[in-house]
PDB file of N, CA and C in Angstrom:
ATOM      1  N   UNK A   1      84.290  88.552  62.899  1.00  0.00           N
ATOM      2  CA  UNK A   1      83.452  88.220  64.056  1.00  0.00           C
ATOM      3  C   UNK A   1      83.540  89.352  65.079  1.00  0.00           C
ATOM      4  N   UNK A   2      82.040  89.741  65.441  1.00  0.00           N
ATOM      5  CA  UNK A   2      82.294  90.564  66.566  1.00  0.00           C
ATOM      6  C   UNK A   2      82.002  89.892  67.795  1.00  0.00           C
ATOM      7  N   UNK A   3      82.628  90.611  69.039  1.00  0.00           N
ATOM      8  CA  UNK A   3      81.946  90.204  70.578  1.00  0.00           C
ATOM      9  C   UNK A   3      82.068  91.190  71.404  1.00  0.00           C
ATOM     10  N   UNK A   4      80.439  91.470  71.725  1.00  0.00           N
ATOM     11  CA  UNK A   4      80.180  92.611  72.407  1.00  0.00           C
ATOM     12  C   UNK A   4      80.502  91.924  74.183  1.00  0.00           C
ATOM     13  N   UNK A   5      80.582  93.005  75.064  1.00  0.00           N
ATOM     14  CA  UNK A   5      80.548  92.271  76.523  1.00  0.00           C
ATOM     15  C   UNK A   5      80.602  93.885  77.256  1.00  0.00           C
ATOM     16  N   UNK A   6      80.343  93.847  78.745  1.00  0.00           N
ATOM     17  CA  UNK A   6      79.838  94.737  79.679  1.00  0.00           C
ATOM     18  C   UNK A   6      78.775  94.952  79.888  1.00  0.00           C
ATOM     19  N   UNK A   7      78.017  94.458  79.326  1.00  0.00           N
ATOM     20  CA  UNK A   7      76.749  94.476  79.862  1.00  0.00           C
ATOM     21  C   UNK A   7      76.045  95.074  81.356  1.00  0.00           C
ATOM     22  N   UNK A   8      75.015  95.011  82.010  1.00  0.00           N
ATOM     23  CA  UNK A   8      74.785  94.633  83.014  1.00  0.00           C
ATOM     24  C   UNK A   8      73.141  95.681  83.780  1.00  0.00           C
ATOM     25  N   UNK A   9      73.060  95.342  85.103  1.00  0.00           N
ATOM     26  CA  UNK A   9      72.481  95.997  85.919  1.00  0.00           C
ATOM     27  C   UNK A   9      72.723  97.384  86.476  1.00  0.00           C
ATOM     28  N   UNK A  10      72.359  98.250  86.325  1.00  0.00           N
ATOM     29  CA  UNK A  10      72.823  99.604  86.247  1.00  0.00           C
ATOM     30  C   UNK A  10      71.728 100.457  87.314  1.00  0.00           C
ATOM     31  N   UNK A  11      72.168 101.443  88.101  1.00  0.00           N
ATOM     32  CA  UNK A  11      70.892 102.583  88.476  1.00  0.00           C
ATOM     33  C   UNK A  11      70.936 104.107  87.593  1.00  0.00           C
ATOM     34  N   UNK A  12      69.814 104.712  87.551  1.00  0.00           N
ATOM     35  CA  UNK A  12      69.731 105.695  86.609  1.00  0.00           C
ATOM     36  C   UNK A  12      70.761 107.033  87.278  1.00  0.00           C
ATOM     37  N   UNK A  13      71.563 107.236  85.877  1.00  0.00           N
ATOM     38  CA  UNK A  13      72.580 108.388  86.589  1.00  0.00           C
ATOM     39  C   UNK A  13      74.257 107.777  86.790  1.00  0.00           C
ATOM     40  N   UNK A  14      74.265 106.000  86.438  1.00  0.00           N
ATOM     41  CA  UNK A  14      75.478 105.572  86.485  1.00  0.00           C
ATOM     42  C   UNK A  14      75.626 105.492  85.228  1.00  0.00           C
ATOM     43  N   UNK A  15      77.265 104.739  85.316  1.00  0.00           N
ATOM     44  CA  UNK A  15      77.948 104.746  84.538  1.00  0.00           C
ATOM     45  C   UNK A  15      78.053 103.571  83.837  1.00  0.00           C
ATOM     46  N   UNK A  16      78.892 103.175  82.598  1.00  0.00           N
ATOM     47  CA  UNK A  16      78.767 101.704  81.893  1.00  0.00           C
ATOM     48  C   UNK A  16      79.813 101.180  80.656  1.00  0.00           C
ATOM     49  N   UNK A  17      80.861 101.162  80.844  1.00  0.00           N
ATOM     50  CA  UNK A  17      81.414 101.011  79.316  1.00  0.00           C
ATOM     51  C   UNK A  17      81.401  99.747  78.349  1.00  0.00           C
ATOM     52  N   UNK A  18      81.110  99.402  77.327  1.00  0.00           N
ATOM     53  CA  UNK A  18      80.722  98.243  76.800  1.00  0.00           C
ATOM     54  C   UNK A  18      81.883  98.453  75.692  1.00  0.00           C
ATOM     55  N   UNK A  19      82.240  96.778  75.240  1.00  0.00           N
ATOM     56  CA  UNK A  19      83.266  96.672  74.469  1.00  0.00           C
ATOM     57  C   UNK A  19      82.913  95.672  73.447  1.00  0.00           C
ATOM     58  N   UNK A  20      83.769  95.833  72.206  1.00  0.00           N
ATOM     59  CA  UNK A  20      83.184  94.770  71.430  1.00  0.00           C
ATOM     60  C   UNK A  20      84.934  94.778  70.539  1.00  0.00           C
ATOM     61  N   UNK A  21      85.208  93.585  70.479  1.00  0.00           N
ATOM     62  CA  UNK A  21      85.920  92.998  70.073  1.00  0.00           C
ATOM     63  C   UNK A  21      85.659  92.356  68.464  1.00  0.00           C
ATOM     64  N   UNK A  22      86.514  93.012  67.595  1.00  0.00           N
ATOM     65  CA  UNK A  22      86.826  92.403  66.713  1.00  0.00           C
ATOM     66  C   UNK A  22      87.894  91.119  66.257  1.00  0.00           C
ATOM     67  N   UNK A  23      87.698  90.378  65.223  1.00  0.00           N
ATOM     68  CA  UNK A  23      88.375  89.029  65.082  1.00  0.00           C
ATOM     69  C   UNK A  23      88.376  88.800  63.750  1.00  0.00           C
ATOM     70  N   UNK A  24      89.068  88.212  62.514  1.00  0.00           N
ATOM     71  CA  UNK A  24      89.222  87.910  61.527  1.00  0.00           C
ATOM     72  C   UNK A  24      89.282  88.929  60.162  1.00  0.00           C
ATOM     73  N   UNK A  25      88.200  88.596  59.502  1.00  0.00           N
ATOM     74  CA  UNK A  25      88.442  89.668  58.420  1.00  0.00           C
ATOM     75  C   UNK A  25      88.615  91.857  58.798  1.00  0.00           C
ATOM     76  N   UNK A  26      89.368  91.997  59.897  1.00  0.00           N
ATOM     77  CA  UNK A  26      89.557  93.227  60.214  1.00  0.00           C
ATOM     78  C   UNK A  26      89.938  94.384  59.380  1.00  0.00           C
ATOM     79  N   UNK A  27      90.521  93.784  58.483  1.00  0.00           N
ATOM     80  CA  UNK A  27      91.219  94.760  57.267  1.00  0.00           C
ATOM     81  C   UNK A  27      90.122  95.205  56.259  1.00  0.00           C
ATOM     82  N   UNK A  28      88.906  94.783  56.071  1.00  0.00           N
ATOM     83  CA  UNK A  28      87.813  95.423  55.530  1.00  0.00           C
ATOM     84  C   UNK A  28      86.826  96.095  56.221  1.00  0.00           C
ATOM     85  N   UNK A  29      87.088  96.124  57.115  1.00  0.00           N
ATOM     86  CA  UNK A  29      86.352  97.474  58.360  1.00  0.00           C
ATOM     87  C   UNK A  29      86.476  98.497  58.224  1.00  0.00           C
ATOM     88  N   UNK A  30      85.869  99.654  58.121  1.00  0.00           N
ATOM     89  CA  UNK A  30      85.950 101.373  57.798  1.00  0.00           C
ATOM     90  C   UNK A  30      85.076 101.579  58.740  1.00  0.00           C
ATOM     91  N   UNK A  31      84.403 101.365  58.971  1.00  0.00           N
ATOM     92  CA  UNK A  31      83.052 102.227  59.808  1.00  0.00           C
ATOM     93  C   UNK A  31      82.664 100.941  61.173  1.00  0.00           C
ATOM     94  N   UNK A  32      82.811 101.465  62.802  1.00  0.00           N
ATOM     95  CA  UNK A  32      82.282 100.319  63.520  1.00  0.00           C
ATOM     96  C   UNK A  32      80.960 101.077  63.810  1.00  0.00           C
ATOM     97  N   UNK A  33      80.247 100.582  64.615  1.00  0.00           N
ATOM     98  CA  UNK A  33      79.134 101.048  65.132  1.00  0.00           C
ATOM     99  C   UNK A  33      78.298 100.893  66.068  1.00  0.00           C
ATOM    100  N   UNK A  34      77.672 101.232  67.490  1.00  0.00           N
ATOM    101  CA  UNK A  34      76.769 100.401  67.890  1.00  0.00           C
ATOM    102  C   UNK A  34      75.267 100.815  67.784  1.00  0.00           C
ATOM    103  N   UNK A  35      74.624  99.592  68.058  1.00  0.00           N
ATOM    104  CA  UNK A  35      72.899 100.108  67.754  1.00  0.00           C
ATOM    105  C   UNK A  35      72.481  99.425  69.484  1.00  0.00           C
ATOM    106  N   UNK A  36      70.824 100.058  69.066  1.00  0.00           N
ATOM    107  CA  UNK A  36      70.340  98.982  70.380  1.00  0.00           C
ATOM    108  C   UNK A  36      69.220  98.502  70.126  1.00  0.00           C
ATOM    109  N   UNK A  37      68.458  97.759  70.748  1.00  0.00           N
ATOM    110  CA  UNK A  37      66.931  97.309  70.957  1.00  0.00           C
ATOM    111  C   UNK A  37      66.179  97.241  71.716  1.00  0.00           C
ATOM    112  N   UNK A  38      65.406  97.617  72.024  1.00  0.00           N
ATOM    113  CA  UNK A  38      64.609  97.900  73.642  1.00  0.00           C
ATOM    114  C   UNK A  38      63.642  96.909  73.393  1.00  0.00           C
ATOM    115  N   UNK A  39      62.848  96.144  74.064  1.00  0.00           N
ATOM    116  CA  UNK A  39      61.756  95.074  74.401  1.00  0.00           C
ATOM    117  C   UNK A  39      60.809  96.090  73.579  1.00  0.00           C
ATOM    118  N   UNK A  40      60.204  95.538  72.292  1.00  0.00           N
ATOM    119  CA  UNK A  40      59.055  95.778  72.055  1.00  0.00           C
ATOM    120  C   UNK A  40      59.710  96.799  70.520  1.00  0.00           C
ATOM    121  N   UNK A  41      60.426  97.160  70.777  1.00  0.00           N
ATOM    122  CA  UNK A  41      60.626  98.035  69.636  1.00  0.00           C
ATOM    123  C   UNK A  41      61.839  97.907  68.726  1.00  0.00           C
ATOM    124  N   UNK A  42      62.274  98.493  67.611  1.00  0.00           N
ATOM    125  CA  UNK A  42      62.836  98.578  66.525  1.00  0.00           C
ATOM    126  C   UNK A  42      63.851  99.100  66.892  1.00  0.00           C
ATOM    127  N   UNK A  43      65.167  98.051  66.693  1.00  0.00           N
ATOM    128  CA  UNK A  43      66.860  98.588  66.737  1.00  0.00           C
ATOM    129  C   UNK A  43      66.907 100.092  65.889  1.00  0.00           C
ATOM    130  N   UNK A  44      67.519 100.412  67.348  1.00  0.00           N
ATOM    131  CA  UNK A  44      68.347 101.968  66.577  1.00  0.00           C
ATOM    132  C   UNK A  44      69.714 102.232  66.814  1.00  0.00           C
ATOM    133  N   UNK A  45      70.279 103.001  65.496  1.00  0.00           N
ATOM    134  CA  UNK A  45      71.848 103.394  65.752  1.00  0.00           C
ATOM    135  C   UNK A  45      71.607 104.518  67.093  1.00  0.00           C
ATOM    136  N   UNK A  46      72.788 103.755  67.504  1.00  0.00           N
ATOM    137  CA  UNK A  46      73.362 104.891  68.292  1.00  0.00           C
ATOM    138  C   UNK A  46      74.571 106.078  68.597  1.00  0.00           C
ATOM    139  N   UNK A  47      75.597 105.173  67.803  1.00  0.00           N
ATOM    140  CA  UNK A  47      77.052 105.818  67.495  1.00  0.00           C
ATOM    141  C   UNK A  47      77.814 105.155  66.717  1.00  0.00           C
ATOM    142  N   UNK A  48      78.483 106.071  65.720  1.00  0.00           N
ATOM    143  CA  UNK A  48      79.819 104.837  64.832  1.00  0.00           C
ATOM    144  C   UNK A  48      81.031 105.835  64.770  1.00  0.00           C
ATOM    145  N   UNK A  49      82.238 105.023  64.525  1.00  0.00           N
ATOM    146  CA  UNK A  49      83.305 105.410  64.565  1.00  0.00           C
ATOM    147  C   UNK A  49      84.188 105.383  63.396  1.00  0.00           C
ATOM    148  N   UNK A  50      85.004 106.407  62.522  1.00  0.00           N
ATOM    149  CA  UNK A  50      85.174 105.628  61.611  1.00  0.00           C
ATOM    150  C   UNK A  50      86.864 105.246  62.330  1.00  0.00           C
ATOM    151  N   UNK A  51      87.005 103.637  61.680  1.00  0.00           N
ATOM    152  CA  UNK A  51      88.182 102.944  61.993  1.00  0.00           C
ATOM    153  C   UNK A  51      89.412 103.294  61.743  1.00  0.00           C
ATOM    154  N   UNK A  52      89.636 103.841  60.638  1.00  0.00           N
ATOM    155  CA  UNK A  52      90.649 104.247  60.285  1.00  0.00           C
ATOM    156  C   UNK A  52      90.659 106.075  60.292  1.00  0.00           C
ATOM    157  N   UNK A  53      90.010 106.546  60.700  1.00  0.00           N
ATOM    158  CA  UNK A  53      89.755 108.231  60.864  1.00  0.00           C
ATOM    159  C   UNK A  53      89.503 108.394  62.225  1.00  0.00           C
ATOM    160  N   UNK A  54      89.427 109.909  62.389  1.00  0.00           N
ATOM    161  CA  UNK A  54      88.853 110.059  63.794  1.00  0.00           C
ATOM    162  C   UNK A  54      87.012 110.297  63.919  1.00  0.00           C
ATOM    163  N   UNK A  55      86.350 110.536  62.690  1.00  0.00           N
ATOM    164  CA  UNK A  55      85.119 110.773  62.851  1.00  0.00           C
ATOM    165  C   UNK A  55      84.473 110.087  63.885  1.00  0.00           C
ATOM    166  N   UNK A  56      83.468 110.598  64.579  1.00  0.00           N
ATOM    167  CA  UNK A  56      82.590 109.989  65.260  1.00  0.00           C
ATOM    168  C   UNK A  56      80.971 110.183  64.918  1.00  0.00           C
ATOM    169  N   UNK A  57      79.708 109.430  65.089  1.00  0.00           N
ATOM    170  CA  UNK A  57      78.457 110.513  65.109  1.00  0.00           C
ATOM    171  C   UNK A  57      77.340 110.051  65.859  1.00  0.00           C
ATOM    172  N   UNK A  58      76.925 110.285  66.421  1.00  0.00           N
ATOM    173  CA  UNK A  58      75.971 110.126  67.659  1.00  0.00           C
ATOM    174  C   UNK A  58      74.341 110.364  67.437  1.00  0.00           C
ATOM    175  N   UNK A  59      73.665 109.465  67.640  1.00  0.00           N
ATOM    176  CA  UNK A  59      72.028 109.676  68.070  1.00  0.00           C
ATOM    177  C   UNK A  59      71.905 110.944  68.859  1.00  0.00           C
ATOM    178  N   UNK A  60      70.581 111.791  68.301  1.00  0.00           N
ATOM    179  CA  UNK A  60      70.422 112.919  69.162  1.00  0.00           C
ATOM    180  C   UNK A  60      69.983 112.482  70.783  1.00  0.00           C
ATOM    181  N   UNK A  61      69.923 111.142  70.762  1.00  0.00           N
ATOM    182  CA  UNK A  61      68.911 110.642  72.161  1.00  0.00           C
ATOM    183  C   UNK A  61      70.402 110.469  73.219  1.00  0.00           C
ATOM    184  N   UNK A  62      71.937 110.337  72.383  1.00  0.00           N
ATOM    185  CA  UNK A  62      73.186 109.831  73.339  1.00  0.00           C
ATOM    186  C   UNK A  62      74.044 110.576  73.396  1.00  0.00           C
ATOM    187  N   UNK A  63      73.448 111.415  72.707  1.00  0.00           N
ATOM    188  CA  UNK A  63      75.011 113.209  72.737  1.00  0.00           C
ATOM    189  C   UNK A  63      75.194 113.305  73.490  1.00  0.00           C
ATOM    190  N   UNK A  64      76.400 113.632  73.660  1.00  0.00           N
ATOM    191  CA  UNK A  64      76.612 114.472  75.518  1.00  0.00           C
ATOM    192  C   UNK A  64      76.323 113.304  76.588  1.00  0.00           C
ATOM    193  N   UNK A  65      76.473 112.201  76.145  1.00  0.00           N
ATOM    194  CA  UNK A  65      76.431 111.269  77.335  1.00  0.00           C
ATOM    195  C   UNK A  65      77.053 110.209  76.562  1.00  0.00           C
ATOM    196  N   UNK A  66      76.932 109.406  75.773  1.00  0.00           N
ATOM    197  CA  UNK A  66      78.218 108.204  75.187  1.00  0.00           C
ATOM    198  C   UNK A  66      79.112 108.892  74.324  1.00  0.00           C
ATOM    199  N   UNK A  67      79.907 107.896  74.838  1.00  0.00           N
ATOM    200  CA  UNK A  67      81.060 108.236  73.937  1.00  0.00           C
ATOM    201  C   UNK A  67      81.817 106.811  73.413  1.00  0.00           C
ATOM    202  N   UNK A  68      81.807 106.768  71.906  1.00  0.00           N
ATOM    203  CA  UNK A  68      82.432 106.376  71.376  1.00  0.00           C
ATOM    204  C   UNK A  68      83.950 106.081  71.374  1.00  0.00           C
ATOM    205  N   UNK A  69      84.879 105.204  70.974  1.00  0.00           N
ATOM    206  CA  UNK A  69      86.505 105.404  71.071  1.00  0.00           C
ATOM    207  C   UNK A  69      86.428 104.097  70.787  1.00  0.00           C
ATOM    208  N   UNK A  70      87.756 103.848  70.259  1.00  0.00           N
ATOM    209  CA  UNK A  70      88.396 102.673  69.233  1.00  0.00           C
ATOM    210  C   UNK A  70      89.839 102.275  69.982  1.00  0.00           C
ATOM    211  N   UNK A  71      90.947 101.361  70.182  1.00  0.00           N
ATOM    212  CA  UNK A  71      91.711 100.864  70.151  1.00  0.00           C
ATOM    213  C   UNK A  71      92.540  99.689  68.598  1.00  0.00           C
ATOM    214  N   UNK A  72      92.621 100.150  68.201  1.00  0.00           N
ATOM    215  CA  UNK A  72      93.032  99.474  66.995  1.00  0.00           C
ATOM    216  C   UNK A  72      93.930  98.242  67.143  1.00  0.00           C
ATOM    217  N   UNK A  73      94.913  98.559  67.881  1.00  0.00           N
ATOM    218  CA  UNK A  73      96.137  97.551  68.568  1.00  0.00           C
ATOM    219  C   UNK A  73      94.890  96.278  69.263  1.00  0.00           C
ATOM    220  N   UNK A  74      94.206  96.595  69.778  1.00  0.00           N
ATOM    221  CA  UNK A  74      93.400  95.869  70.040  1.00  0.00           C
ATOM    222  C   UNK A  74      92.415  95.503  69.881  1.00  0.00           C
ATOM    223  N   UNK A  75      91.762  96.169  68.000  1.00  0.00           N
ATOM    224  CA  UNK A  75      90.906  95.812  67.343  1.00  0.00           C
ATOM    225  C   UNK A  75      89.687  95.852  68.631  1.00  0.00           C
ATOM    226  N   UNK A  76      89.458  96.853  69.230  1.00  0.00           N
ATOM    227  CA  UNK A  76      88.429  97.163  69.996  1.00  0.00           C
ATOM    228  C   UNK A  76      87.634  98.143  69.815  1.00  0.00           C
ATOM    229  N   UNK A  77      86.726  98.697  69.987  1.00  0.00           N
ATOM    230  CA  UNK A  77      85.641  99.401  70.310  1.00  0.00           C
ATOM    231  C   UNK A  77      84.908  99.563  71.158  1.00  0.00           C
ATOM    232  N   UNK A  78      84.760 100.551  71.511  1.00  0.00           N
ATOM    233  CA  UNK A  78      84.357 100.857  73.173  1.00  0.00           C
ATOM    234  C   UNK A  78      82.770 102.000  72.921  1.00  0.00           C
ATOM    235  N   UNK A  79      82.315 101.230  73.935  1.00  0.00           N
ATOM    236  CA  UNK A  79      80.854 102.920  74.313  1.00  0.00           C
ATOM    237  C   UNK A  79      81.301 103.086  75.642  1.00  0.00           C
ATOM    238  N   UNK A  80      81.026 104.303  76.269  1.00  0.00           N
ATOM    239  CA  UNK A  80      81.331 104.628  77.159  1.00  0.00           C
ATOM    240  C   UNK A  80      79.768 105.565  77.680  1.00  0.00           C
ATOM    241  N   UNK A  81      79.375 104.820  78.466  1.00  0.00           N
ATOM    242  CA  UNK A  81      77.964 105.417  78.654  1.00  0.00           C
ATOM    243  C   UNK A  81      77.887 106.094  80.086  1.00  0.00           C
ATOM    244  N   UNK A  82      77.442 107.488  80.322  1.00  0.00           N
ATOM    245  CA  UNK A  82      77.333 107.827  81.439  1.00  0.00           C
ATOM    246  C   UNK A  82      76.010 108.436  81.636  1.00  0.00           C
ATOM    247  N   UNK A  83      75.298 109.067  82.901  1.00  0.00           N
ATOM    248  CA  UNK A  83      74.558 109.782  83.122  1.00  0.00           C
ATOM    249  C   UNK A  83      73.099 108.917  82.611  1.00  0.00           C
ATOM    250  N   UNK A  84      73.152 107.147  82.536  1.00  0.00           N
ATOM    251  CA  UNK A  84      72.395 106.608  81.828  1.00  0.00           C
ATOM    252  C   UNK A  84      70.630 106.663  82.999  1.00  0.00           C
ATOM    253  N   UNK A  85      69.823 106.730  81.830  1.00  0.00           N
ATOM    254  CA  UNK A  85      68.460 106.684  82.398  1.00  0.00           C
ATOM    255  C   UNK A  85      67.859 105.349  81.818  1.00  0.00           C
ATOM    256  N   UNK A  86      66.627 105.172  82.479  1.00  0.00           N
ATOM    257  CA  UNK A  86      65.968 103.684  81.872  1.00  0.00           C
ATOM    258  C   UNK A  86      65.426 103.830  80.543  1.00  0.00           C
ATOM    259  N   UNK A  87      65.062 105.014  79.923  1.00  0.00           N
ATOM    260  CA  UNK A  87      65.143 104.866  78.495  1.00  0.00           C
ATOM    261  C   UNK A  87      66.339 104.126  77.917  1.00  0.00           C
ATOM    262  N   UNK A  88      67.246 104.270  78.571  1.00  0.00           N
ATOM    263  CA  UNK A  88      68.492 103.701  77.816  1.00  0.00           C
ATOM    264  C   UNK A  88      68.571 102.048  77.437  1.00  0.00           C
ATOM    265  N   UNK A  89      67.611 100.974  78.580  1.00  0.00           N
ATOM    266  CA  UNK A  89      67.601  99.859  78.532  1.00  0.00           C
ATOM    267  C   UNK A  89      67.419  99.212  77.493  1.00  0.00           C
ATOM    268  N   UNK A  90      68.390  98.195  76.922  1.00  0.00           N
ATOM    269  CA  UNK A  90      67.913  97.824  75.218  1.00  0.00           C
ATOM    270  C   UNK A  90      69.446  96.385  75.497  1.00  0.00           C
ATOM    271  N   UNK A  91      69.105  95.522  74.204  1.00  0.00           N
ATOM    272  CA  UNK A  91      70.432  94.979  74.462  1.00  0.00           C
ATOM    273  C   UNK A  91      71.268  95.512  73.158  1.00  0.00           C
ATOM    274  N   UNK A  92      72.251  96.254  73.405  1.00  0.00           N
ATOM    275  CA  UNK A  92      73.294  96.662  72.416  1.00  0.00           C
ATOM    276  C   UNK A  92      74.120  95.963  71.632  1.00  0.00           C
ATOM    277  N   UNK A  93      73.887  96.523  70.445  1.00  0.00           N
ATOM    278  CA  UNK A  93      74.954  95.228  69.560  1.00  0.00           C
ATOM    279  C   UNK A  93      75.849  96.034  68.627  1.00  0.00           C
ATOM    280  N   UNK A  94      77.379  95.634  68.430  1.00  0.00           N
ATOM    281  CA  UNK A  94      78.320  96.190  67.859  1.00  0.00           C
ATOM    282  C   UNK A  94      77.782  95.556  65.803  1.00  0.00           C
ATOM    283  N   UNK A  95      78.508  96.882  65.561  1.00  0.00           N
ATOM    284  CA  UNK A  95      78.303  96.342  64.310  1.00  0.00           C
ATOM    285  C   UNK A  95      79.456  97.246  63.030  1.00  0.00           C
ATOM    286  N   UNK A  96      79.784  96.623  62.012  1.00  0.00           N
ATOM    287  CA  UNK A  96      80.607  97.103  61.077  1.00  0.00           C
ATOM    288  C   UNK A  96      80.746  97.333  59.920  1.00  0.00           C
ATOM    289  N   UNK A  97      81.342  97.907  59.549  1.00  0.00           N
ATOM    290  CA  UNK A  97      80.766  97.922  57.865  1.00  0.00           C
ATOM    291  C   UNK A  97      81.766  98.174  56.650  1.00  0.00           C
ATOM    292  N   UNK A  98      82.020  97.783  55.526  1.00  0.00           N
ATOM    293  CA  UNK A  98      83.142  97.747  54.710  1.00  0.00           C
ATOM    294  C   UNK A  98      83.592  99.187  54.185  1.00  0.00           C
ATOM    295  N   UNK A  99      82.375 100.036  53.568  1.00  0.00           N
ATOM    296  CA  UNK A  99      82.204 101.276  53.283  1.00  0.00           C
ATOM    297  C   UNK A  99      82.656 102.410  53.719  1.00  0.00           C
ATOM    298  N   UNK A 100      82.832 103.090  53.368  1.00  0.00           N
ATOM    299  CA  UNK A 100      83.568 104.539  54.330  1.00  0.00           C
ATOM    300  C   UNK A 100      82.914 105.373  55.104  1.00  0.00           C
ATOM    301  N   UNK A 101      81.615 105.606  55.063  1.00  0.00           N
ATOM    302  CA  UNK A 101      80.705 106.546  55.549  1.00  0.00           C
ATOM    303  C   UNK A 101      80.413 106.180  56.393  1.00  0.00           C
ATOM    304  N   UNK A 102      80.338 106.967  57.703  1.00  0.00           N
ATOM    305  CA  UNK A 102      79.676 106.992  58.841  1.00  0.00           C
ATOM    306  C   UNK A 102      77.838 107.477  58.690  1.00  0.00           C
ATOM    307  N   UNK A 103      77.331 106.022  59.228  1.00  0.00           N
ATOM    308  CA  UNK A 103      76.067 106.007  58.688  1.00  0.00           C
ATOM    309  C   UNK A 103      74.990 105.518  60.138  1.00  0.00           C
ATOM    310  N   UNK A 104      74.119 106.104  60.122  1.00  0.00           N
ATOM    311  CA  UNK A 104      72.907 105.457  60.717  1.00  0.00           C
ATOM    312  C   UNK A 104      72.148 103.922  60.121  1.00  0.00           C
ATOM    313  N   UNK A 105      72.125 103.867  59.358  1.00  0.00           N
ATOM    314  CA  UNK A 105      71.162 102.806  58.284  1.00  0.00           C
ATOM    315  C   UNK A 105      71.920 101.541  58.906  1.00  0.00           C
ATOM    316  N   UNK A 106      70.852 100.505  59.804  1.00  0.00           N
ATOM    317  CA  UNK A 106      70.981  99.149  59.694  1.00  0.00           C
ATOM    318  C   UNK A 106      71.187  98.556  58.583  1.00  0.00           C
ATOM    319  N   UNK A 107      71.127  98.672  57.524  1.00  0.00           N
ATOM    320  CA  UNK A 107      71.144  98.081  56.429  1.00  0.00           C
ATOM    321  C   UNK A 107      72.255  98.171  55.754  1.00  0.00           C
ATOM    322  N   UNK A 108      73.086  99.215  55.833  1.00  0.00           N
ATOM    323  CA  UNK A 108      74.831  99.428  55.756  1.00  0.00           C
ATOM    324  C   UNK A 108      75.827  98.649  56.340  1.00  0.00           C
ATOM    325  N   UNK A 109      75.456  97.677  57.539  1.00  0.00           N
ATOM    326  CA  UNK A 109      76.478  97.361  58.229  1.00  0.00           C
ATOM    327  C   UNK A 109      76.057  95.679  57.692  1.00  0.00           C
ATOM    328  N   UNK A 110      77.581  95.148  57.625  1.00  0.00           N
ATOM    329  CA  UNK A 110      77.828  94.223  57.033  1.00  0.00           C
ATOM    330  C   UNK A 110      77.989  93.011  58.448  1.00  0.00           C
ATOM    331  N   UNK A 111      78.774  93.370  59.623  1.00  0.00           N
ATOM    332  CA  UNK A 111      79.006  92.241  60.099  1.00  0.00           C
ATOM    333  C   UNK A 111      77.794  93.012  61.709  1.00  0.00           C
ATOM    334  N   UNK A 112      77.306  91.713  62.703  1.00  0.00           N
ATOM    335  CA  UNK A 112      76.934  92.310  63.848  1.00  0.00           C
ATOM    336  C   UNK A 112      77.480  91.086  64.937  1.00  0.00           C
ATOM    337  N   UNK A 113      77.576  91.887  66.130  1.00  0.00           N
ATOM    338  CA  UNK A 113      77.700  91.279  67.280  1.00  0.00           C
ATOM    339  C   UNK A 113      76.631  90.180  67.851  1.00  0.00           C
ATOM    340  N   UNK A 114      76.878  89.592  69.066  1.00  0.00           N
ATOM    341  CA  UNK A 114      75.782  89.073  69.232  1.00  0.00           C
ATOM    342  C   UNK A 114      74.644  89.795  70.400  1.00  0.00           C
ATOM    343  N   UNK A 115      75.488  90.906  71.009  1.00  0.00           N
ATOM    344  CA  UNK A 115      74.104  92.025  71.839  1.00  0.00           C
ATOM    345  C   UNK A 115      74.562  91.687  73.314  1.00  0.00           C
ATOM    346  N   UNK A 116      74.767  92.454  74.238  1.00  0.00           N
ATOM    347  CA  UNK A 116      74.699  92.264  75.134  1.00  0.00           C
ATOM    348  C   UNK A 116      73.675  93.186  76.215  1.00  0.00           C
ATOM    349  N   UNK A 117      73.344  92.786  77.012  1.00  0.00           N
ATOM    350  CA  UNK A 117      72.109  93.577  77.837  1.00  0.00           C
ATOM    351  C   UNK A 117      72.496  94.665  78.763  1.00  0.00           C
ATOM    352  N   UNK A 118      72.005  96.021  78.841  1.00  0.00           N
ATOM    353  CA  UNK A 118      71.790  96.924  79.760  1.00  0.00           C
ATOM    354  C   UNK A 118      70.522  97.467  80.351  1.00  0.00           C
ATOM    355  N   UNK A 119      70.773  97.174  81.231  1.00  0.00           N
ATOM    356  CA  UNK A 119      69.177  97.538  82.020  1.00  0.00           C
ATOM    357  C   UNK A 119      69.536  98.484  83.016  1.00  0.00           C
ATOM    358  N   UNK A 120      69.113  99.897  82.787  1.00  0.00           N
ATOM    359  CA  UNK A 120      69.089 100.804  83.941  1.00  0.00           C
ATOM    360  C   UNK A 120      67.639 100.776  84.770  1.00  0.00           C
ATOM    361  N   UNK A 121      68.057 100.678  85.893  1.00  0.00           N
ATOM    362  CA  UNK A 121      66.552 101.230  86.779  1.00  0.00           C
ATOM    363  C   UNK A 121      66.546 102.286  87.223  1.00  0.00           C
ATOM    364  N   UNK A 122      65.606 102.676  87.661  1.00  0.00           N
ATOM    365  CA  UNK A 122      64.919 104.182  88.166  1.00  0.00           C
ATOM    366  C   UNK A 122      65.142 103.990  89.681  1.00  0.00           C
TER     367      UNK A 122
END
């Protein structure tokens, strides 16, 4: 089970870290990940981590502005979003996957969060 949380109301140019909590079957996790969804359009990856490595890999749209990072002891996962603009608005959802590869493809990830909302304004 995942649970995403931090959400919130944001102005363009702040800051935001969102967390998602893992629970139960943890020991088949290799790859976490988050995606997003904006009103009107089609979830996209945005960053994954691998769990047990240090890899990271990032959307060309969040380079240089999220950052990814893991806590293991606390089966956590973190985004760390800065410098955010209202393109960024979507509700974000954690997600995981059994496999080893750090991947873009919705279709790879096995477990998802339930999404929590960020809305930057202008």
């Amino acid at each position: 089970q995942l649970q995403a949380s931090g959400g919130g109301l944001v102005q363009a140019g702040d800051s935001l870290r969102l967390s998602c909590a893992a629970s139960g079957r943890t020991l088949s996790i290799y790859v976490m990940a988050w995606f997003r969804q904006a009103p009107g359009k089609e979830r996209e990856f945005v960053a994954a981590i691998s769990w047990r490595g240090a890899s990271t890999y990032y959307a060309d749209s969040v380079k240089g502005r999220f950052t990814i990072s893991k806590d293991r002891a606390k089966n956590t996962v973190y985004l760390q979003m800065n410098s955010l603009k209202p393109e960024d608005t979507a509700v974000y959802y954690c997600a995981a996957r059994s496999g080893q590869f750090l991947t873009p493809s919705i279709k790879s990830y096995d477990y998802w969060g339930q999404g929590t909302l960020v809305t930057v304004s202008s």
